[in-house]
Protein backbone atom coordinates (compact mmCIF):
# COMPACT_ATOMS: atom_id res chain seq x y z
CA UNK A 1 10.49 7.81 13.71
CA UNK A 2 8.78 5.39 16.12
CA UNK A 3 5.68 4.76 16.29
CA UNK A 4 3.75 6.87 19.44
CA UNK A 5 0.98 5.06 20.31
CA UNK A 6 1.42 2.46 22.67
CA UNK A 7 -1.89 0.29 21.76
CA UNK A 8 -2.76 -0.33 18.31
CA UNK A 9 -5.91 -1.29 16.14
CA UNK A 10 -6.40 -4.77 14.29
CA UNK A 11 -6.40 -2.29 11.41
CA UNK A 12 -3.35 -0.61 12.26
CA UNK A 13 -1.22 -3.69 12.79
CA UNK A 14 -3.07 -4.91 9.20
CA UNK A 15 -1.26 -1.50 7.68
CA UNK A 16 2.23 -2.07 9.22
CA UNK A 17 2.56 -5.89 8.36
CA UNK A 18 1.09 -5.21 5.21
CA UNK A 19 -1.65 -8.10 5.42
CA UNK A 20 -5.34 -7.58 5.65
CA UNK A 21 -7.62 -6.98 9.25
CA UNK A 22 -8.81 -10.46 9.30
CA UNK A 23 -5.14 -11.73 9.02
CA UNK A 24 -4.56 -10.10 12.26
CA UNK A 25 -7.89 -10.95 13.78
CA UNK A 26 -6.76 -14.54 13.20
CA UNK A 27 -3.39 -13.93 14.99
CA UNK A 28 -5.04 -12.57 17.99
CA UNK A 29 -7.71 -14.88 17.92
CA UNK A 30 -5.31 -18.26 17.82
CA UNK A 31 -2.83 -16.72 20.72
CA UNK A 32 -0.37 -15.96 17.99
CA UNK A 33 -0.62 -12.09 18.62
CA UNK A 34 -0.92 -11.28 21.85
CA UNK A 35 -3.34 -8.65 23.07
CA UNK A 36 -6.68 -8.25 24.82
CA UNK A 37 -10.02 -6.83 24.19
CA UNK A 38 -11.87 -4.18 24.82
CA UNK A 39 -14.69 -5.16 27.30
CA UNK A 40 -17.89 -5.20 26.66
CA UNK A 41 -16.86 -5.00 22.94
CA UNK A 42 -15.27 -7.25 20.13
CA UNK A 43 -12.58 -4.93 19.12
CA UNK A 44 -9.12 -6.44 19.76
CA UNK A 45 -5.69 -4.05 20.89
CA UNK A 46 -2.23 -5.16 20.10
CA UNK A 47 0.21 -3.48 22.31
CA UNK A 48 3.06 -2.28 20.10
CA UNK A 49 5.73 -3.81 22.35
CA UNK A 50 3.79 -7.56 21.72
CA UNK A 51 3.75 -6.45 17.95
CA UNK A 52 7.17 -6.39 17.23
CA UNK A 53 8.51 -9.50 19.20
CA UNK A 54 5.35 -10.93 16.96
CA UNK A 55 7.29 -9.73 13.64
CA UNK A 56 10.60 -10.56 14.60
CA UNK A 57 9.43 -13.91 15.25
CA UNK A 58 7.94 -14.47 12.10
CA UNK A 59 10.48 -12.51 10.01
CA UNK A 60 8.12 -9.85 8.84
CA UNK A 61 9.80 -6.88 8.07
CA UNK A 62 9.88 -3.99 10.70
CA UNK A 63 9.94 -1.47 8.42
CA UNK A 64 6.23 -0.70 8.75
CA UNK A 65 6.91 -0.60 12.12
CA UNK A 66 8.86 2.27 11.91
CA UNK A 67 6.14 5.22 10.54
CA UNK A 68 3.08 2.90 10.43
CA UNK A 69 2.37 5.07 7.53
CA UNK A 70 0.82 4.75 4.22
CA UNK A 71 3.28 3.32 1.78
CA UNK A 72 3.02 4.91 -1.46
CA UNK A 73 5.38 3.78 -4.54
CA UNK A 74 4.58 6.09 -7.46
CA UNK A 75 5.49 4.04 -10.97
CA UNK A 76 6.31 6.54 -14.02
CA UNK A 77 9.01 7.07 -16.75
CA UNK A 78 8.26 10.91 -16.70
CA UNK A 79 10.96 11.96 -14.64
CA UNK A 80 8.84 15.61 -13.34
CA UNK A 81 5.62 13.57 -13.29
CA UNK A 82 7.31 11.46 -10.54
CA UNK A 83 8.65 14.38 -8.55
CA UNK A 84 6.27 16.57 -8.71
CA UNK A 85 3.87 13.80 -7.32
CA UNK A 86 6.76 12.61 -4.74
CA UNK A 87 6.74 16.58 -3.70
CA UNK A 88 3.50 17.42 -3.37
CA UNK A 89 2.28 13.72 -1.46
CA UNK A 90 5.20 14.24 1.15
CA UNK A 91 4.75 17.67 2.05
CA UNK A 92 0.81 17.47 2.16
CA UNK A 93 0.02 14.53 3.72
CA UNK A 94 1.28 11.85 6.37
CA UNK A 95 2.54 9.11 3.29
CA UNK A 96 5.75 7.71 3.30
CA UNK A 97 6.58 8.06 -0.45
CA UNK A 98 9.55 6.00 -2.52
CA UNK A 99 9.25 6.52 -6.40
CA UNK A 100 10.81 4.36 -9.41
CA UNK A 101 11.14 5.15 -13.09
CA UNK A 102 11.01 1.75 -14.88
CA UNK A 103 9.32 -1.34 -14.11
CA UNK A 104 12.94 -2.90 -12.88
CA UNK A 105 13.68 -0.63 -10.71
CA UNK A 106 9.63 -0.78 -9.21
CA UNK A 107 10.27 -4.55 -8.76
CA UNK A 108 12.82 -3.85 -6.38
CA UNK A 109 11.58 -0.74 -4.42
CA UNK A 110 8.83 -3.36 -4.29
CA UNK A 111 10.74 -5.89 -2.20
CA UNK A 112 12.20 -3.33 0.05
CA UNK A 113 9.66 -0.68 0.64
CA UNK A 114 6.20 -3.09 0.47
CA UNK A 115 4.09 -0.47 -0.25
CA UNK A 116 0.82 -0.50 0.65
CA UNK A 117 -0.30 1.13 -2.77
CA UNK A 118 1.22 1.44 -5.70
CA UNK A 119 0.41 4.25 -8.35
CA UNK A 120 1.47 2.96 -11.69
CA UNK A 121 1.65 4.67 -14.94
CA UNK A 122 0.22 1.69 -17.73
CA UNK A 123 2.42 2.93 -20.10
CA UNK A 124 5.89 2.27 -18.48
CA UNK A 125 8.89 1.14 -20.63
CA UNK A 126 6.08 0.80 -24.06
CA UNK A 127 2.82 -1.24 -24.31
CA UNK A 128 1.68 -4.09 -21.95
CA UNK A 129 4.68 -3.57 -19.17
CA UNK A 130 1.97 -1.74 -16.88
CA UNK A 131 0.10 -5.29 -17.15
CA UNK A 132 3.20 -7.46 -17.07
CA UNK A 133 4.09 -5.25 -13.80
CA UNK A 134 1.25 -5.53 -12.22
CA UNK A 135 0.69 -9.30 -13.32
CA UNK A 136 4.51 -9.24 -11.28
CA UNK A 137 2.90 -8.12 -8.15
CA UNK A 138 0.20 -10.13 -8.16
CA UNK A 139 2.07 -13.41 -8.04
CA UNK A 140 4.49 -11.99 -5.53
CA UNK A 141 3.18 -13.83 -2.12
CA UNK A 142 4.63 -10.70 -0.25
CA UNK A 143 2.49 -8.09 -1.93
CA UNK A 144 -0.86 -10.43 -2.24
CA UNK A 145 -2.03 -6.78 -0.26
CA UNK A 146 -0.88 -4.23 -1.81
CA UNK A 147 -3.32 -2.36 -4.08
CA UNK A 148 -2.40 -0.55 -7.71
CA UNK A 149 -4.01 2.31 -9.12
CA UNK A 150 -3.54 2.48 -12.63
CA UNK A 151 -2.05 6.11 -14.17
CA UNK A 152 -2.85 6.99 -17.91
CA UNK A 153 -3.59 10.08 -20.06
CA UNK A 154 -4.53 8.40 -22.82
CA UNK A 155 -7.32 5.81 -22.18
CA UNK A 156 -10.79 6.10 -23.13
CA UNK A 157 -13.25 6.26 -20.21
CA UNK A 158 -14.32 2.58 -21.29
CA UNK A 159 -11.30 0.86 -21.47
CA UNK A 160 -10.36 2.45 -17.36
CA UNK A 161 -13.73 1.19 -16.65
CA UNK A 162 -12.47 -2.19 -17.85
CA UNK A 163 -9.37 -1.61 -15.53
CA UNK A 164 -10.73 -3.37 -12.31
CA UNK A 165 -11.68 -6.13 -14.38
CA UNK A 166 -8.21 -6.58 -15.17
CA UNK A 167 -7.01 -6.55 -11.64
CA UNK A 168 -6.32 -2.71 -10.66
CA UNK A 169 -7.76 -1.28 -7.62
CA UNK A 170 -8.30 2.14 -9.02
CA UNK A 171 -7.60 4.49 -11.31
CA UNK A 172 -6.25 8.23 -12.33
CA UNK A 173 -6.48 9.86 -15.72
CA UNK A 174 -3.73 12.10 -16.31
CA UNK A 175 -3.96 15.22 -15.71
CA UNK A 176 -5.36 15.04 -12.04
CA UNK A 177 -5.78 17.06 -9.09
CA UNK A 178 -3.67 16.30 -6.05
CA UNK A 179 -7.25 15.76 -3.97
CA UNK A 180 -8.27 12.85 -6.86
CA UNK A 181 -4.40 11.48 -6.05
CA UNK A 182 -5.35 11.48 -2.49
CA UNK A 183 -9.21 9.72 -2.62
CA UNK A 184 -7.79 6.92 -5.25
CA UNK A 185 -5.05 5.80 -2.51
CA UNK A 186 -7.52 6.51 0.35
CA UNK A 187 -10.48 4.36 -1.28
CA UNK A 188 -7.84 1.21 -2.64
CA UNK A 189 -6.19 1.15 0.98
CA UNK A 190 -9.35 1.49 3.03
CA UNK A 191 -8.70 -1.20 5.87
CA UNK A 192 -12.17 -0.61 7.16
CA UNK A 193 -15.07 -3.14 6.15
């Protein structure tokens, strides 16, 4: 499904390529991006059409292109945790949702999908492979964007307070509410500033 809109946000293109609003500002600012402003204002449109020659000639991947959706990977060994989540977050709201049940198989959907958030159970495949994971990520110079919200039932409310010192974006203690699902990917992905 293409996207409709014709004219796009700095914010929008941020979402599809996956990098953050000033990233883009900086393409449209330098000529790279192509695209004009909005008299008698500072905001900035990128025309879709300019967008994509833009990512073809810089090899960024035009999959984000393609729904300019929210990019959810959802990280759990609990096989009916991870549909029932997949479910629920595809029929009631706009994300495009990919799911993996081991931290081998998230490292790939990773390099496919890019997602712009990742939910991620700490506990996957024993002890300390949420943190190795996420560590994973981190490093990866292709995901320096994407945000993780950390999943767990059985943390103490200090130690998911120590979470963002660690590096997470967010986090969910299981059992939650679809709405809490929803405002944790909402708040880590928030491109406004």
């Amino acid at each position: 499904m293409p996207i409709e809109k014709e004219v796009l946000t700095t914010g929008e293109v941020a979402k599809i390529c996956n990098v953050a609003p000033r990233t883009v500002s900086k393409w449209f600012d330098s000529g790279t991006l192509k695209g004009y402003r909005i008299p008698g204002s500072r905001d900035r449109r990128i025309p879709t059409a300019e967008l994509i020659k833009f990512m073809k000639a810089h090899n960024i991947p035009l999959e984000g292109i393609s729904s300019g959706r929210t990019r959810v990977l959802i990280v759990d060994d609990e096989r009916e945790i991870v549909e029932t989540m997949e479910k629920i977050l595809t029929e009631q709201t706009n994300y495009e949702v990919r799911t993996a049940l081991s931290g081998f198989q998230a490292g790939m959907e990773c390099e496919r999908f890019k997602p712009h958030c990742i939910l991620l159970d700490l506990h996957i495949g024993g002890e300390g492979d949420g943190k190795a994971f996420m560590d994973m990520v981190r490093k990866n110079e292709h995901l320096q964007f994407t945000k993780i919200v950390a999943m767990s039932g059985k943390l103490t409310d200090g130690q998911a307070h120590g979470l963002r010192g660690q590096g997470y974006d967010g986090f969910l203690k299981k059992p939650f509410q679809l709405r809490q699902v929803i405002e944790s990917i909402e708040a880590a992905t928030n491109l406004v500033h």
